[in-house]
PDB file of N, CA and C in Angstrom:
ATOM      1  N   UNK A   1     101.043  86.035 110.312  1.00  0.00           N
ATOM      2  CA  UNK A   1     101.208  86.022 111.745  1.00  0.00           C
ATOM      3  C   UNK A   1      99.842  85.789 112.412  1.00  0.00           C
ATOM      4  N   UNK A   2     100.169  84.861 113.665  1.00  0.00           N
ATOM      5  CA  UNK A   2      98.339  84.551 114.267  1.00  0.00           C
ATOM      6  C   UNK A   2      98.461  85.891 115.317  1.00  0.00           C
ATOM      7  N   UNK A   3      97.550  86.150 115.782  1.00  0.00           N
ATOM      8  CA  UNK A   3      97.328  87.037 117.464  1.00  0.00           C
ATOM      9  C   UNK A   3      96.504  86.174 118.133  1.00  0.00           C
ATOM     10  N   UNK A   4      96.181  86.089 119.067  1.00  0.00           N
ATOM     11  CA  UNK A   4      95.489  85.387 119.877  1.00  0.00           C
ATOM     12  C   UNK A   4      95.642  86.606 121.322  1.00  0.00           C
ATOM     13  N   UNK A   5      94.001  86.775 121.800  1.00  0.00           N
ATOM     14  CA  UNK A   5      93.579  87.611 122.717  1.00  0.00           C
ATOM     15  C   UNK A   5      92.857  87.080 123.543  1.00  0.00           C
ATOM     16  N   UNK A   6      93.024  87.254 124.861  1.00  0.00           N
ATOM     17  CA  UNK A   6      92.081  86.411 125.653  1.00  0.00           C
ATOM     18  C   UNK A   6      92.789  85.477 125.783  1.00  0.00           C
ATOM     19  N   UNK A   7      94.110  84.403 125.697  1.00  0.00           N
ATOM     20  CA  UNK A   7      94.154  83.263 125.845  1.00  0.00           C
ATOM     21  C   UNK A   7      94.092  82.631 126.944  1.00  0.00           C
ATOM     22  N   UNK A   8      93.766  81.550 126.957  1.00  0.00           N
ATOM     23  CA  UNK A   8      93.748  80.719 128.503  1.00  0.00           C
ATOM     24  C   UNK A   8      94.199  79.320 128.384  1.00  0.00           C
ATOM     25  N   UNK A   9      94.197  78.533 129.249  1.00  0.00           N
ATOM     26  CA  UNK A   9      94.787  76.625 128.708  1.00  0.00           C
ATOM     27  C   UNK A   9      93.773  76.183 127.349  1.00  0.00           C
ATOM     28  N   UNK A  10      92.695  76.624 127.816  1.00  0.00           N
ATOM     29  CA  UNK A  10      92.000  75.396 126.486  1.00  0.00           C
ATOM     30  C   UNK A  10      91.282  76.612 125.281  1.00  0.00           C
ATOM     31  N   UNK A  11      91.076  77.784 125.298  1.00  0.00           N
ATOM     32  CA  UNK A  11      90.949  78.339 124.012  1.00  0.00           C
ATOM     33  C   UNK A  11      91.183  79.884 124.592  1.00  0.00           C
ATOM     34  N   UNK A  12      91.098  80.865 123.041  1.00  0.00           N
ATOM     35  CA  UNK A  12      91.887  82.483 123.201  1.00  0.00           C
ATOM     36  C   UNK A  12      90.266  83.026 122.785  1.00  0.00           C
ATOM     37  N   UNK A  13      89.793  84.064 123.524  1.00  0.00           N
ATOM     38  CA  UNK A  13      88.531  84.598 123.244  1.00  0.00           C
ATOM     39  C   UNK A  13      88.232  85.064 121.449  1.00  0.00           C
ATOM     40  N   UNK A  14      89.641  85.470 121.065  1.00  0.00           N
ATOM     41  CA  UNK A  14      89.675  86.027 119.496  1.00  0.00           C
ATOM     42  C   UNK A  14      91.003  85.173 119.325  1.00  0.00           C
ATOM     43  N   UNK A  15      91.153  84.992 117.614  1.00  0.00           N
ATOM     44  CA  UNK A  15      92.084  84.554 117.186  1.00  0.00           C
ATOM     45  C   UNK A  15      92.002  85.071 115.590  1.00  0.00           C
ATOM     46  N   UNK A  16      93.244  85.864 115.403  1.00  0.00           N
ATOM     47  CA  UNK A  16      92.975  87.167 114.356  1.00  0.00           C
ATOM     48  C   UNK A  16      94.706  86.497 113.395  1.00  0.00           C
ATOM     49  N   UNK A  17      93.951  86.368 112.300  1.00  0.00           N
ATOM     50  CA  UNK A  17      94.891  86.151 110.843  1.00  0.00           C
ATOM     51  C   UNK A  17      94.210  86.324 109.587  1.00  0.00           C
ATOM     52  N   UNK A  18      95.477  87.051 108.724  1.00  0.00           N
ATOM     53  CA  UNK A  18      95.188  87.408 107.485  1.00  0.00           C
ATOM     54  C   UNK A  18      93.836  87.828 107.610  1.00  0.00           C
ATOM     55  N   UNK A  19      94.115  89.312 108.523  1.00  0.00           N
ATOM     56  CA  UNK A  19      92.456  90.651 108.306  1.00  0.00           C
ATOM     57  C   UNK A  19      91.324  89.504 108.663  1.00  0.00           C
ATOM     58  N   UNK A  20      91.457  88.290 109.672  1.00  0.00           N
ATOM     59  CA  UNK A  20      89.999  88.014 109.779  1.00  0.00           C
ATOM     60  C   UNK A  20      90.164  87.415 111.245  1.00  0.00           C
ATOM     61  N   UNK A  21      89.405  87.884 112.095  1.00  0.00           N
ATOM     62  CA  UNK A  21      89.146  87.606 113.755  1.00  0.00           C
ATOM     63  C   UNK A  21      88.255  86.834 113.661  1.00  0.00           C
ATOM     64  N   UNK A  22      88.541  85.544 114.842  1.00  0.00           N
ATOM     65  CA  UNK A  22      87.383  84.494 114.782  1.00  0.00           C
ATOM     66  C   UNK A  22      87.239  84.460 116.530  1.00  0.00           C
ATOM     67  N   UNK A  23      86.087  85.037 116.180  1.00  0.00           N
ATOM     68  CA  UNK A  23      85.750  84.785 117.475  1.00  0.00           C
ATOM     69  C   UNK A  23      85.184  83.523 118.482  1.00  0.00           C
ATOM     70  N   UNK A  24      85.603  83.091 119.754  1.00  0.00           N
ATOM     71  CA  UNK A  24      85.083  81.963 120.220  1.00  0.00           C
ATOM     72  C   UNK A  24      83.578  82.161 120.368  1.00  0.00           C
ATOM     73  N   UNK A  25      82.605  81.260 120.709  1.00  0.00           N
ATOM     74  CA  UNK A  25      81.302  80.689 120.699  1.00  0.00           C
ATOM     75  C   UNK A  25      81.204  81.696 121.888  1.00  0.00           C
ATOM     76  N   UNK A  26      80.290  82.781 122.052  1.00  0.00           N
ATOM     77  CA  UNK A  26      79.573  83.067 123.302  1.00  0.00           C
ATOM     78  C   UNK A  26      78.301  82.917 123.660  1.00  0.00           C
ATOM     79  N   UNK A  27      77.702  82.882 125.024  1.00  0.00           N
ATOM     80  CA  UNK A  27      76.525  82.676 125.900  1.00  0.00           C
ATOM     81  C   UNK A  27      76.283  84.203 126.590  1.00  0.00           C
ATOM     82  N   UNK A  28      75.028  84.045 126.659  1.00  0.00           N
ATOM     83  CA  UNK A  28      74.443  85.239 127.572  1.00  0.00           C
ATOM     84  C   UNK A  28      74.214  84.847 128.640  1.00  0.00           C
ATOM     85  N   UNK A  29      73.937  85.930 129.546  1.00  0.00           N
ATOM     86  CA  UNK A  29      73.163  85.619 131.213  1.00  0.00           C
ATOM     87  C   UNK A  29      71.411  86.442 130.863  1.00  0.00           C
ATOM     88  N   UNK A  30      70.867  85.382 131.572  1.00  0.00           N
ATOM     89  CA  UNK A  30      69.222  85.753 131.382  1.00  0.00           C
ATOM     90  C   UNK A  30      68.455  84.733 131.504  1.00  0.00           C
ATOM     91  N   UNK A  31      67.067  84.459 131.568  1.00  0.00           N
ATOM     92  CA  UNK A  31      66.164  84.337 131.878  1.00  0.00           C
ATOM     93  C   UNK A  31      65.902  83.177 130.888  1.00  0.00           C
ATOM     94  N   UNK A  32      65.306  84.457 129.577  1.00  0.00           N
ATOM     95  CA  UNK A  32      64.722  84.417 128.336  1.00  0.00           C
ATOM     96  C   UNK A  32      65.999  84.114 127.264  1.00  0.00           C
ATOM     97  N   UNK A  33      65.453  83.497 125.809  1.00  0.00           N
ATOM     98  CA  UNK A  33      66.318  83.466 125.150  1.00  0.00           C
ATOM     99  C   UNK A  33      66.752  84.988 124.573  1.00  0.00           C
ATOM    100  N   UNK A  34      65.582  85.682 123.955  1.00  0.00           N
ATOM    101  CA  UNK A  34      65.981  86.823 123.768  1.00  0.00           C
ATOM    102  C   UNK A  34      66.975  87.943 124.828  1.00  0.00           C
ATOM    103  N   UNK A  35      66.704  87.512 126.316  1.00  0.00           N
ATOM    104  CA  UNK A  35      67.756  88.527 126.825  1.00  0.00           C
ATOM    105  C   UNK A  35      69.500  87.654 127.006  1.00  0.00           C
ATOM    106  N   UNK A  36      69.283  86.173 126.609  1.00  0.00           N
ATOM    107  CA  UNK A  36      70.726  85.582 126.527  1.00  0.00           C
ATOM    108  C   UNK A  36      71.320  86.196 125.057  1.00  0.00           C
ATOM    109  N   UNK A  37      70.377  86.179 124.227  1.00  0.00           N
ATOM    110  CA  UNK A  37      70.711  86.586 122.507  1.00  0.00           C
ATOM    111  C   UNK A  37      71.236  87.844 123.262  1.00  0.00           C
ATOM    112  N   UNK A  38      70.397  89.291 123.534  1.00  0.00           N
ATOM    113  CA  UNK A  38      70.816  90.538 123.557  1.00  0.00           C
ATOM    114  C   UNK A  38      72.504  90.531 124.446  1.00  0.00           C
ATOM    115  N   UNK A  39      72.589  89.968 125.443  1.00  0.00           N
ATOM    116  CA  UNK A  39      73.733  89.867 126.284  1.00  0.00           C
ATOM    117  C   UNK A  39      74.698  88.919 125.613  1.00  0.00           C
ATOM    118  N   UNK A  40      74.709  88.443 125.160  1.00  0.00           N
ATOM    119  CA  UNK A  40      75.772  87.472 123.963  1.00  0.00           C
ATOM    120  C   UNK A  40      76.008  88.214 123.205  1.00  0.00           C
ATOM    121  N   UNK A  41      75.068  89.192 122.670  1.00  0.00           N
ATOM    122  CA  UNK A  41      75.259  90.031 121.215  1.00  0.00           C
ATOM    123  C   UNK A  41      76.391  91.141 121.791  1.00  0.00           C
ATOM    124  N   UNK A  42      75.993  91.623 123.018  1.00  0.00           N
ATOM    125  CA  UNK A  42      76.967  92.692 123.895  1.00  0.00           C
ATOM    126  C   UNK A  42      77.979  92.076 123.601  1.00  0.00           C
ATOM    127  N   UNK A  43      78.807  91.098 124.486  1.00  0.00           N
ATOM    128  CA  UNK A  43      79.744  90.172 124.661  1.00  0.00           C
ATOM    129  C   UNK A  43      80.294  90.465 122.984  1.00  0.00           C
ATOM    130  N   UNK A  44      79.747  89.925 121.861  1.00  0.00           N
ATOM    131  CA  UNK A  44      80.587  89.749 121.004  1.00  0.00           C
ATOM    132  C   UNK A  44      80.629  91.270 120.390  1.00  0.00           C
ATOM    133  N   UNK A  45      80.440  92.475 120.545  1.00  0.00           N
ATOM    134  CA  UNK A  45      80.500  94.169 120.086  1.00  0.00           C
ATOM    135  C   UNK A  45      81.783  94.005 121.044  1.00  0.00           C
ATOM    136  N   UNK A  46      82.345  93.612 122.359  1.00  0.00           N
ATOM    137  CA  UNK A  46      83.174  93.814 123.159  1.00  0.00           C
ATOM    138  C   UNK A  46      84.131  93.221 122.221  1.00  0.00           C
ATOM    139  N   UNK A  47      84.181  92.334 121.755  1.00  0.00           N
ATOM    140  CA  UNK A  47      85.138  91.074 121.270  1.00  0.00           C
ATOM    141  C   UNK A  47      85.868  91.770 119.779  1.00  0.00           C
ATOM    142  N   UNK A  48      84.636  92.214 119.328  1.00  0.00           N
ATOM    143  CA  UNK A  48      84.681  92.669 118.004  1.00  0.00           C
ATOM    144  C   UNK A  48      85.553  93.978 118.300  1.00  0.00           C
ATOM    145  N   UNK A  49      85.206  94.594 118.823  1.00  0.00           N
ATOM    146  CA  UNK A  49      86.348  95.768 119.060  1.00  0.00           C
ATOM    147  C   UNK A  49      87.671  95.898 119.618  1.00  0.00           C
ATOM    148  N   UNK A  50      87.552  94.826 120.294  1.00  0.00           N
ATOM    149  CA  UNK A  50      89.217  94.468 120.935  1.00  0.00           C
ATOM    150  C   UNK A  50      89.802  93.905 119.663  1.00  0.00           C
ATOM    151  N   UNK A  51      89.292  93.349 118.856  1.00  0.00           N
ATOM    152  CA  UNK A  51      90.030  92.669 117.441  1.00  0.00           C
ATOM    153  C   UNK A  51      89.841  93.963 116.451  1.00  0.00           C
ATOM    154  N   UNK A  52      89.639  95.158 116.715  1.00  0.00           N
ATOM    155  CA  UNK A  52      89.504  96.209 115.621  1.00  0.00           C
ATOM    156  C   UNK A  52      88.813  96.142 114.643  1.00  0.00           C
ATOM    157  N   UNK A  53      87.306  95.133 115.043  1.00  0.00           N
ATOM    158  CA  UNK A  53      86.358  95.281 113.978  1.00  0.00           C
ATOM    159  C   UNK A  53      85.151  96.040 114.315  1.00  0.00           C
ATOM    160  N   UNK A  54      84.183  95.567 113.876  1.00  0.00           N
ATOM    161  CA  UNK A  54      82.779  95.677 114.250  1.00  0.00           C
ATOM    162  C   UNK A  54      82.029  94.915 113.376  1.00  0.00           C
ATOM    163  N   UNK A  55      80.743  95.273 114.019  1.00  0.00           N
ATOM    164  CA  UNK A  55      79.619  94.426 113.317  1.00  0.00           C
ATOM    165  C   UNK A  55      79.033  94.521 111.618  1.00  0.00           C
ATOM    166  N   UNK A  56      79.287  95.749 111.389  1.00  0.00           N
ATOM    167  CA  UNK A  56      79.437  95.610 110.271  1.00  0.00           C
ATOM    168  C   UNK A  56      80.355  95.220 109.461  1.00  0.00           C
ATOM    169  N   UNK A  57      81.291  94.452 109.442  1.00  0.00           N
ATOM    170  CA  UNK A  57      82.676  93.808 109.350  1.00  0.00           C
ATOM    171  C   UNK A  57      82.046  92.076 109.444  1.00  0.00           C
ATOM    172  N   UNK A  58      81.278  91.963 109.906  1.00  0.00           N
ATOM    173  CA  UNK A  58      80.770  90.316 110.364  1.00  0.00           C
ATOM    174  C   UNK A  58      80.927  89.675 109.177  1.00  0.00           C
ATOM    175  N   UNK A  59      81.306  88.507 108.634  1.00  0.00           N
ATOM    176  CA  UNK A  59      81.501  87.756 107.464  1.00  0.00           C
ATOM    177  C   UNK A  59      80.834  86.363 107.674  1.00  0.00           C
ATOM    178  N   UNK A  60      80.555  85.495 108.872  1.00  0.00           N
ATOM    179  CA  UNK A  60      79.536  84.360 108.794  1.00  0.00           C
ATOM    180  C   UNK A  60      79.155  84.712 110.574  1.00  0.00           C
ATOM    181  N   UNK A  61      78.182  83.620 110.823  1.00  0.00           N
ATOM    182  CA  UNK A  61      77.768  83.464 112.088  1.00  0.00           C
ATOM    183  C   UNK A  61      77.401  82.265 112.118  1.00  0.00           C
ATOM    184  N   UNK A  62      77.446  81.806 113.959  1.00  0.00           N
ATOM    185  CA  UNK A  62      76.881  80.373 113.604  1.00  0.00           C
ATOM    186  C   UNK A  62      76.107  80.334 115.013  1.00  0.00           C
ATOM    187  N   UNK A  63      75.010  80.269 115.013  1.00  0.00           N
ATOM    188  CA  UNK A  63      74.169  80.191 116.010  1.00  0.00           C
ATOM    189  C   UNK A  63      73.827  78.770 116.310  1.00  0.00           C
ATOM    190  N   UNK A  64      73.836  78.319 117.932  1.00  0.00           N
ATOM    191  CA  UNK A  64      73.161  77.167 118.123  1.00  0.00           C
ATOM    192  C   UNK A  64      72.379  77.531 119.243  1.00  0.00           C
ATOM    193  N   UNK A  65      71.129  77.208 118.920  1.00  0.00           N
ATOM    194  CA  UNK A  65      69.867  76.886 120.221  1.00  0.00           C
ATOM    195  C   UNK A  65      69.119  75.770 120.828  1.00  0.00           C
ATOM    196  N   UNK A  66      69.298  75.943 122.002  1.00  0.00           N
ATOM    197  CA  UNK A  66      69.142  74.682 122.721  1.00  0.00           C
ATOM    198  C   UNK A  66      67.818  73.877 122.313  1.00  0.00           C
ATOM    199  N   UNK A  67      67.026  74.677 121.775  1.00  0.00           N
ATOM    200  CA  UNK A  67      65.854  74.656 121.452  1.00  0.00           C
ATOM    201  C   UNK A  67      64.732  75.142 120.120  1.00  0.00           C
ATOM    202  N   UNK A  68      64.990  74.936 118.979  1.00  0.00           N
ATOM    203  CA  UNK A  68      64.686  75.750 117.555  1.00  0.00           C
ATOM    204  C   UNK A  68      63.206  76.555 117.864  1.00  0.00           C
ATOM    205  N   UNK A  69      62.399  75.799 119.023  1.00  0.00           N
ATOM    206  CA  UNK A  69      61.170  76.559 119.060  1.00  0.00           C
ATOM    207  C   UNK A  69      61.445  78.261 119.346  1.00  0.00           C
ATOM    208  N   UNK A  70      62.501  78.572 119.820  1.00  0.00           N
ATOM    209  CA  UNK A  70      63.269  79.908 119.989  1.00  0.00           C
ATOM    210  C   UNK A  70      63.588  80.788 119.067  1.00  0.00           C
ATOM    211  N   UNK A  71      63.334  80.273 117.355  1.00  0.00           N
ATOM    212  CA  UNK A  71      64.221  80.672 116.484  1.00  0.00           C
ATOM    213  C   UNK A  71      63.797  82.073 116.376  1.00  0.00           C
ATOM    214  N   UNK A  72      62.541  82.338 116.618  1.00  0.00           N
ATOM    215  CA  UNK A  72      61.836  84.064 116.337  1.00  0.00           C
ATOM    216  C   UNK A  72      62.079  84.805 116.966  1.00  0.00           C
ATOM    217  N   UNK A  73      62.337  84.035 118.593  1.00  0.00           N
ATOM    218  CA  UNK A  73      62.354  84.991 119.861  1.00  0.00           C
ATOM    219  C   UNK A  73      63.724  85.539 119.251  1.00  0.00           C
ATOM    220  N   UNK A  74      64.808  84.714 118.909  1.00  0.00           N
ATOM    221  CA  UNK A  74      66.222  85.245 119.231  1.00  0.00           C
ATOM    222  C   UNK A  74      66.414  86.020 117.843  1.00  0.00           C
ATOM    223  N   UNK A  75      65.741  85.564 117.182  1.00  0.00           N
ATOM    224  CA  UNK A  75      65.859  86.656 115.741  1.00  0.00           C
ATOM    225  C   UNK A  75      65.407  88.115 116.058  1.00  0.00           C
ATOM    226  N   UNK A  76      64.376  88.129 116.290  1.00  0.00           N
ATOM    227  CA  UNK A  76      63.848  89.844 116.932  1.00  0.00           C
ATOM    228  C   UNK A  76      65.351  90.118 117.293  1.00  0.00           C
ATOM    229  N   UNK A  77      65.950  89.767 117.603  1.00  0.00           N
ATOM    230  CA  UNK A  77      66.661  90.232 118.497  1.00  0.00           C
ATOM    231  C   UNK A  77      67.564  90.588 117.936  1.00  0.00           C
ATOM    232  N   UNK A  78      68.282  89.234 117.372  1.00  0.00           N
ATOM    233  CA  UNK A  78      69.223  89.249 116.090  1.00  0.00           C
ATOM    234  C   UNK A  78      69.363  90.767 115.037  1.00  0.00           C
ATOM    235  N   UNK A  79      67.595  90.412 114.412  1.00  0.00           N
ATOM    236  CA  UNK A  79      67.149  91.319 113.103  1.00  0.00           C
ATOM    237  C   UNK A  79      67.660  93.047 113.819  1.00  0.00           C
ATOM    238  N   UNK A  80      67.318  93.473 114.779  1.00  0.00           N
ATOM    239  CA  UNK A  80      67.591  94.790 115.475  1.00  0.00           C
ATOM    240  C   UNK A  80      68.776  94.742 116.084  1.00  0.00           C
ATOM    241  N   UNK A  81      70.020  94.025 115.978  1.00  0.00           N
ATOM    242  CA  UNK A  81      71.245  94.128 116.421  1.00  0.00           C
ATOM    243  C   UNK A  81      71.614  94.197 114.650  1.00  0.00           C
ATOM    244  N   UNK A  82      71.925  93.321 113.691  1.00  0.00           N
ATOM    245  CA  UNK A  82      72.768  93.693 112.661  1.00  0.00           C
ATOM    246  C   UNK A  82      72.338  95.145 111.670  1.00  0.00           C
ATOM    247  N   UNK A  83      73.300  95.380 111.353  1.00  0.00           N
ATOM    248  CA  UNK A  83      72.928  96.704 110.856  1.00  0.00           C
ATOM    249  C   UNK A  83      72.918  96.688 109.590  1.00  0.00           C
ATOM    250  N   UNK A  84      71.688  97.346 108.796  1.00  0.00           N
ATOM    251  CA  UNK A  84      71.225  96.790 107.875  1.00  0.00           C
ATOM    252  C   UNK A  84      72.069  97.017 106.335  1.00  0.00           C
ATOM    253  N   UNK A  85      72.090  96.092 105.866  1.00  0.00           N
ATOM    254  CA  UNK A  85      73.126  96.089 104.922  1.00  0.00           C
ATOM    255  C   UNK A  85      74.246  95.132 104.545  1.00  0.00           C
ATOM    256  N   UNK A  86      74.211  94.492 105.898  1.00  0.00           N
ATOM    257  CA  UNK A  86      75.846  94.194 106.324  1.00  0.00           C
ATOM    258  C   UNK A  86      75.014  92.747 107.018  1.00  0.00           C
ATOM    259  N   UNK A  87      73.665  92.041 106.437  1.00  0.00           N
ATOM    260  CA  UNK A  87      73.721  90.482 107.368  1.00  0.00           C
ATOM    261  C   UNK A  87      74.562  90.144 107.086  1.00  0.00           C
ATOM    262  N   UNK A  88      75.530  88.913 107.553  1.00  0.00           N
ATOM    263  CA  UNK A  88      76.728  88.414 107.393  1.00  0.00           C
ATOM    264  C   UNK A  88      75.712  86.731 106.936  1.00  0.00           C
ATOM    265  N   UNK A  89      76.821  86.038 106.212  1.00  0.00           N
ATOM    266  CA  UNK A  89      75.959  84.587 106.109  1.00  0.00           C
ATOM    267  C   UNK A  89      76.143  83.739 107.204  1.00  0.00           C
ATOM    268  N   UNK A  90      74.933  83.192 108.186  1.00  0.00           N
ATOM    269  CA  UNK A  90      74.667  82.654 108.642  1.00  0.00           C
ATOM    270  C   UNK A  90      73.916  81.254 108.765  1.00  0.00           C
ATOM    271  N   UNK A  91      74.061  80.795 109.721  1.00  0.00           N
ATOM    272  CA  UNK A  91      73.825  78.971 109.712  1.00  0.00           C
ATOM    273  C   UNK A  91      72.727  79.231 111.495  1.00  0.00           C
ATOM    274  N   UNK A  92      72.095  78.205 111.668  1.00  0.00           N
ATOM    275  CA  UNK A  92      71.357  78.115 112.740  1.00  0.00           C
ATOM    276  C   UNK A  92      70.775  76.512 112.892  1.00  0.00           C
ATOM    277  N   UNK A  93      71.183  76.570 113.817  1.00  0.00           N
ATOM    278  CA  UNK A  93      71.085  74.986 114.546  1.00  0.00           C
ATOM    279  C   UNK A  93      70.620  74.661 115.794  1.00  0.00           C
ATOM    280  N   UNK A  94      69.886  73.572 116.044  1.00  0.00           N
ATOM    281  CA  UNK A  94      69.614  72.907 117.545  1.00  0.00           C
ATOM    282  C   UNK A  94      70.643  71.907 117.853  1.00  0.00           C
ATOM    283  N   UNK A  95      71.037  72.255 119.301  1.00  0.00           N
ATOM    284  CA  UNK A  95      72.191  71.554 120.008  1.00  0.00           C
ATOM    285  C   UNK A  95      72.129  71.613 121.640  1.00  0.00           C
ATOM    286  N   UNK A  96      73.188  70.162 121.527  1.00  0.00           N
ATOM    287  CA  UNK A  96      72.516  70.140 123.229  1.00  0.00           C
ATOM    288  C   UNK A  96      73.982  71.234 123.400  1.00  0.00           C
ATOM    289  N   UNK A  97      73.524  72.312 124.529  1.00  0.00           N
ATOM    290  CA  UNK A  97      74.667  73.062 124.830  1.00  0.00           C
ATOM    291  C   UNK A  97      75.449  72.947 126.108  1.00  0.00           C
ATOM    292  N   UNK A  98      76.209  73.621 126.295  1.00  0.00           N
ATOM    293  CA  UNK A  98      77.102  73.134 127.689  1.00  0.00           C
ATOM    294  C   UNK A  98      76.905  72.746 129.017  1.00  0.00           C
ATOM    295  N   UNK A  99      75.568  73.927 129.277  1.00  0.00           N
ATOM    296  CA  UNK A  99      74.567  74.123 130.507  1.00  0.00           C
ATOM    297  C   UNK A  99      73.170  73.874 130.275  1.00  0.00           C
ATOM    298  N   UNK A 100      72.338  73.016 130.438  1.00  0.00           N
ATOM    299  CA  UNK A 100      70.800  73.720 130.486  1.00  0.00           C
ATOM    300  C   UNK A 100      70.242  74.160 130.805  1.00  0.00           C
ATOM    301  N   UNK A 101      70.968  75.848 131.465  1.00  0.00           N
ATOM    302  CA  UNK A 101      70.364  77.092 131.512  1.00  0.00           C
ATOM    303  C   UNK A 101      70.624  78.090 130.196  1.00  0.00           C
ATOM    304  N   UNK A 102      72.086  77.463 129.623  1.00  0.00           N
ATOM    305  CA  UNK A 102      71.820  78.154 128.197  1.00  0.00           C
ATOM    306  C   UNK A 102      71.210  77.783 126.893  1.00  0.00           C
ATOM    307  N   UNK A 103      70.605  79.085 126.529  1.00  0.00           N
ATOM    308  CA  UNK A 103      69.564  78.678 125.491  1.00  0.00           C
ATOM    309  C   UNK A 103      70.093  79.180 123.621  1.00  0.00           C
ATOM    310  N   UNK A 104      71.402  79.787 123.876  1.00  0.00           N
ATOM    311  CA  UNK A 104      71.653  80.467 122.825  1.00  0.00           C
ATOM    312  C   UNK A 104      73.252  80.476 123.118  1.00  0.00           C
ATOM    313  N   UNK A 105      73.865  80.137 121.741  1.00  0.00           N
ATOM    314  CA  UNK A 105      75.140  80.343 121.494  1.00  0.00           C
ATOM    315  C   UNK A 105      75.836  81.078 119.856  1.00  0.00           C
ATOM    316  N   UNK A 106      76.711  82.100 120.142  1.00  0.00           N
ATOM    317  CA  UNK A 106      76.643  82.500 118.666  1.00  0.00           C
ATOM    318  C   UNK A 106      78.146  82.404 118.782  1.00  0.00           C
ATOM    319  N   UNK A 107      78.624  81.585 117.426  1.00  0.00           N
ATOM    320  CA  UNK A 107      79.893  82.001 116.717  1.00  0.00           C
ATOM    321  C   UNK A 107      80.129  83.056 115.715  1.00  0.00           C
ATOM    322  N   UNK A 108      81.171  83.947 115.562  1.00  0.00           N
ATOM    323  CA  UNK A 108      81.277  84.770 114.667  1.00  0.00           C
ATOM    324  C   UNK A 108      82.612  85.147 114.520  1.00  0.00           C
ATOM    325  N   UNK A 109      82.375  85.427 113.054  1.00  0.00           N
ATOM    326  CA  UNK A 109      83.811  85.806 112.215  1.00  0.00           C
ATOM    327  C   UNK A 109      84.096  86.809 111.365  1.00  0.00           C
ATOM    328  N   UNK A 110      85.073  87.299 111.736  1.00  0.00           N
ATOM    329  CA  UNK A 110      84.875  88.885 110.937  1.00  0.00           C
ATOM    330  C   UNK A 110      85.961  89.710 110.801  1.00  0.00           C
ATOM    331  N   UNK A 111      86.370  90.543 109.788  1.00  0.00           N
ATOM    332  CA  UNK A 111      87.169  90.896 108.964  1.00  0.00           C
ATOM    333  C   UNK A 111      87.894  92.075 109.901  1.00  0.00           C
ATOM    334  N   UNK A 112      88.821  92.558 109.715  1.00  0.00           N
ATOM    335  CA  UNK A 112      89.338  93.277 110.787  1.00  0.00           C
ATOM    336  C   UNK A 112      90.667  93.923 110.183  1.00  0.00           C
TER     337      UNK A 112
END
């Protein structure tokens, strides 16, 4: 059976089958990349719990930045949000993104 949470015309914020929630791509509000990372990271703890997971539950991620010169800023950030034990495998990429005020986008998927 699928669930789908959040839905709207063109995508569902979570979409949860066979014990695994996939969450859609989120953006932060901020300045800096690190405070779009920290506020994206919020956003998906919200996401993750409405699908009955959490972060330690994370199984891949997929980060894109508008900009790779960013990759440290948003890692600090990253490295002190996952909890240790539990990195999930991740991918990281430069991409042009929706807005060019956003500097950070994370996909994630996770067991539930």
């Amino acid at each position: 059976m699928i669930e789908r949470i959040g839905t709207g015309t063109r995508m569902s914020a979570i979409v949860k089958h066979g014990g695994v929630a996939y969450l859609a791509g989120q953006v932060g509000d901020g300045v800096t990349v690190a405070a779009q990372t920290r506020d994206c990271l919020d956003r998906i703890d919200t996401l993750l719990e409405k699908a009955g997971s959490s972060r330690e539950n994370i199984l891949q991620a997929v980060i894109w930045l508008a900009d790779m010169a960013d990759f440290s800023e948003m890692n600090a950030v990253w490295d002190a949000w996952v909890p240790e034990g539990h990195a999930p495998a991740r991918a990281c990429g430069e991409a042009r993104l929706a807005s060019p005020d956003i500097k950070v986008e994370i996909i994630v998927t996770a067991a539930c």
